[in-house]
C-alpha atoms as a PDB file:
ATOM      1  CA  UNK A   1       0.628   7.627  23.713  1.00  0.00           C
ATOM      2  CA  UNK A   2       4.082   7.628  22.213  1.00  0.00           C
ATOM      3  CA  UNK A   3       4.491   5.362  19.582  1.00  0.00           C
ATOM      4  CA  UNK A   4       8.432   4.898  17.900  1.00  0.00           C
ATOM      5  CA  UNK A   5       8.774   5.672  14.122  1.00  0.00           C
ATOM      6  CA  UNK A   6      11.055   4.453  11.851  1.00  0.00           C
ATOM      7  CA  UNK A   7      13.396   7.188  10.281  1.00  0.00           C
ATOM      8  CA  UNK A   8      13.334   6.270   6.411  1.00  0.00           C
ATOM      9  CA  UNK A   9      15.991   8.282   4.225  1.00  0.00           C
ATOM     10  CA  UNK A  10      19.816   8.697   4.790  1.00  0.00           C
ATOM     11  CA  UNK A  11      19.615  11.004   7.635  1.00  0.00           C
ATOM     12  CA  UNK A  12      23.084  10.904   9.778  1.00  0.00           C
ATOM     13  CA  UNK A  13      21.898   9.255  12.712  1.00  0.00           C
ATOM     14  CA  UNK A  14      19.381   6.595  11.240  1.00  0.00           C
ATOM     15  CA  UNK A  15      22.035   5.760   8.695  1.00  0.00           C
ATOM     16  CA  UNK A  16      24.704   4.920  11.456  1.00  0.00           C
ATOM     17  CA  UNK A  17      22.381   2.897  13.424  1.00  0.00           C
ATOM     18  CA  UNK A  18      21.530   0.882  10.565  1.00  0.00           C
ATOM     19  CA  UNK A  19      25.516   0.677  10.206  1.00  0.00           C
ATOM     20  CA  UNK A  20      26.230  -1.046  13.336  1.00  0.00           C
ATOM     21  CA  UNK A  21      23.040  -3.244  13.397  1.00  0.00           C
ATOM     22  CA  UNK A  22      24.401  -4.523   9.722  1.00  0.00           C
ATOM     23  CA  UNK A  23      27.961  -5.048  11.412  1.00  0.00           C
ATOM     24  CA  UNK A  24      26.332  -6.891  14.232  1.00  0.00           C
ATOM     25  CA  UNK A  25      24.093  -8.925  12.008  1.00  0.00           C
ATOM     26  CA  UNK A  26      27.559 -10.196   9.881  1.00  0.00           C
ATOM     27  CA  UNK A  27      29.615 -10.438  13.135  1.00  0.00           C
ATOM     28  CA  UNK A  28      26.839 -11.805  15.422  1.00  0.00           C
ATOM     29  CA  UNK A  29      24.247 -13.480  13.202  1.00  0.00           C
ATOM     30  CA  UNK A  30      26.952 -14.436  10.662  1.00  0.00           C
ATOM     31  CA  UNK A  31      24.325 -13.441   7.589  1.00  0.00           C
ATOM     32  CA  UNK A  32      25.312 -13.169   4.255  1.00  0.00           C
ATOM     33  CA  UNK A  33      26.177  -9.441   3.057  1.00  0.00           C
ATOM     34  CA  UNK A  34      23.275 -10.112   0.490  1.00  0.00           C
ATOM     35  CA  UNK A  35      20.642 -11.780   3.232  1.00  0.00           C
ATOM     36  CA  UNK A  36      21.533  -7.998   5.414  1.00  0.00           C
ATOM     37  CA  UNK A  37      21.181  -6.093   2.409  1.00  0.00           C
ATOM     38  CA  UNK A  38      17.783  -7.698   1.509  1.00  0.00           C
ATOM     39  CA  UNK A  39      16.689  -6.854   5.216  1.00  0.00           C
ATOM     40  CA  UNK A  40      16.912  -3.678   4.947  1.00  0.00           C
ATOM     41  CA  UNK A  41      14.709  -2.552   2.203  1.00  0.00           C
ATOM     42  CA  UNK A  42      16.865  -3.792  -0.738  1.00  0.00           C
ATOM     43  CA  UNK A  43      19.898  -2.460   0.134  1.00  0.00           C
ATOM     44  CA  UNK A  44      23.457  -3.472  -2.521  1.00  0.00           C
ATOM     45  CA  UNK A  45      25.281  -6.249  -0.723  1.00  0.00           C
ATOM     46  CA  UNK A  46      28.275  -3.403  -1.366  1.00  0.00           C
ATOM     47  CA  UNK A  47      26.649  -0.551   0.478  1.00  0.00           C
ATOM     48  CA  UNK A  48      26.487  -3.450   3.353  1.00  0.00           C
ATOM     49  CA  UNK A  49      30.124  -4.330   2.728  1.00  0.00           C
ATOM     50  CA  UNK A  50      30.851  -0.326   3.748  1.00  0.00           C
ATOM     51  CA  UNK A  51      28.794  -0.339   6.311  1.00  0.00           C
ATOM     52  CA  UNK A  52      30.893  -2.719   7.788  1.00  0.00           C
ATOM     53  CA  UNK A  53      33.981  -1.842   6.874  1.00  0.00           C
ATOM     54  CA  UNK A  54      33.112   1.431   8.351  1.00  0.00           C
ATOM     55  CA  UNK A  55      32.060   0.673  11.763  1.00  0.00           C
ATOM     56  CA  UNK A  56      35.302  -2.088  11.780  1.00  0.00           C
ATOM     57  CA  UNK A  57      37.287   1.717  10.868  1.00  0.00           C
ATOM     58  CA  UNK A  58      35.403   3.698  13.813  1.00  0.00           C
ATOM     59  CA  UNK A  59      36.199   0.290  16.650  1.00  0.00           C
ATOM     60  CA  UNK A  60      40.380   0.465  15.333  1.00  0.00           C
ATOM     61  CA  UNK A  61      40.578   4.371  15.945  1.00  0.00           C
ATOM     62  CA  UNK A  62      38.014   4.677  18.951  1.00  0.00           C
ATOM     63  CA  UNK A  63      38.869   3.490  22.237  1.00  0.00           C
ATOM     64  CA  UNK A  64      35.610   3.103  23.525  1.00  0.00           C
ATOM     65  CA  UNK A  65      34.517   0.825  20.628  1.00  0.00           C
ATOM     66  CA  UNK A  66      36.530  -1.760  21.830  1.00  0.00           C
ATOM     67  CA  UNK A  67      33.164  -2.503  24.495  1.00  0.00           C
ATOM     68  CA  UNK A  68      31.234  -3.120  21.473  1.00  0.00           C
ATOM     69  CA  UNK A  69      34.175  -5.709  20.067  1.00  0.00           C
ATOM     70  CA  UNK A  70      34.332  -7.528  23.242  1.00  0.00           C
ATOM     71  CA  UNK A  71      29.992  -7.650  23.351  1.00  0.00           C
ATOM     72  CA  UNK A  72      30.161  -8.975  20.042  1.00  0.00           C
ATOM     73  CA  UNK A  73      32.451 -11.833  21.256  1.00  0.00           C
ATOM     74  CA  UNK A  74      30.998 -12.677  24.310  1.00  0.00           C
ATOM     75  CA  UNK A  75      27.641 -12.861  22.049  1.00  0.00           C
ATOM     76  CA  UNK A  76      29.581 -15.453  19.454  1.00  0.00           C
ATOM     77  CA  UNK A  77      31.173 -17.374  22.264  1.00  0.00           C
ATOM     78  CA  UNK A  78      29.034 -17.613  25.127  1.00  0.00           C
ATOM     79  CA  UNK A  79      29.027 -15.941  28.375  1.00  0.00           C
ATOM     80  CA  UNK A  80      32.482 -15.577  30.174  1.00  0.00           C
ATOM     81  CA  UNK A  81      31.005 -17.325  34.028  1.00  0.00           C
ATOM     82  CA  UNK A  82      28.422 -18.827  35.626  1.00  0.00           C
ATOM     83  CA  UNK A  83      27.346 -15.534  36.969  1.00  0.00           C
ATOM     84  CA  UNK A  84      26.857 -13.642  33.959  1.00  0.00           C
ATOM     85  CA  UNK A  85      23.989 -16.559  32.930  1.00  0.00           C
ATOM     86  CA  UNK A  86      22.813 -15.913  36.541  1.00  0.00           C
ATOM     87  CA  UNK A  87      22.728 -12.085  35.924  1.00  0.00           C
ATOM     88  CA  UNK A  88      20.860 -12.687  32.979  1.00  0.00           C
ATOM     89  CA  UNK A  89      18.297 -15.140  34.273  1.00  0.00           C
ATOM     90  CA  UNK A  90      17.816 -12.868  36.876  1.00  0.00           C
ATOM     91  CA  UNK A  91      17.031 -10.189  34.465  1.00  0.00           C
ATOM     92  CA  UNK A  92      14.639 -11.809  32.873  1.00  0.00           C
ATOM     93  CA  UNK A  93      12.746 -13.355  36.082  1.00  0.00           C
ATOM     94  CA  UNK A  94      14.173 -16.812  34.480  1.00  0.00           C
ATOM     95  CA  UNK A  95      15.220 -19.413  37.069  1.00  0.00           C
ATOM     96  CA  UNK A  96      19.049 -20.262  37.032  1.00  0.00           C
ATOM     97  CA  UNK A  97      20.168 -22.957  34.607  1.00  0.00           C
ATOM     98  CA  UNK A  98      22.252 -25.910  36.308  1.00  0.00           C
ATOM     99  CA  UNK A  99      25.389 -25.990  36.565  1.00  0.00           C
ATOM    100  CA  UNK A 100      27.044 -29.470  34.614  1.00  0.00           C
ATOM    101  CA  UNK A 101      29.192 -29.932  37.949  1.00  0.00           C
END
């Protein structure tokens, strides 16, 4: 049985992931810098702040970031129509919420 382990350390890949999931918990979940650092493991609220600064770098000069900027605000604002919630439910095996018609 496979079972997922965390990467510890500052190896390249875990350290990125943990850079987006701390720009998506400022952007998204609107934490405090020090509430993200104290998530994971301690971390200075300025090692957060670079984190996100970082990613915010990466989404200006990559193209194909700007899917992750529009996720984010789609997350923050709601979904764009009616059928995205339906998609959604559907994924889920939820039944459709009513429309306010």
């Amino acid at each position: 049985m496979y079972l997922a382990q965390r990467v510890t350390g500052n190896a390249q890949p875990a350290a990125f992931n943990r850079q987006v999931a701390m720009y998506l918990a400022k952007r998204v979940g609107g934490w405090r810098v020090t509430r993200i650092g104290n998530f994971y493991n301690g971390r200075h609220k300025m090692t957060v702040c670079h984190a996100i600064r970082r990613i915010e770098r990466l989404a200006r000069r990559m193209p194909t970031w700007t899917a992750l900027k529009a996720l984010v605000e789609e997350i923050k604002t709601g979904p764009a129509s009616d059928s995205h919630a339906l998609l959604q439910a559907t994924r889920l095996n939820l039944p459709p919420a009513k429309s306010a018609r």
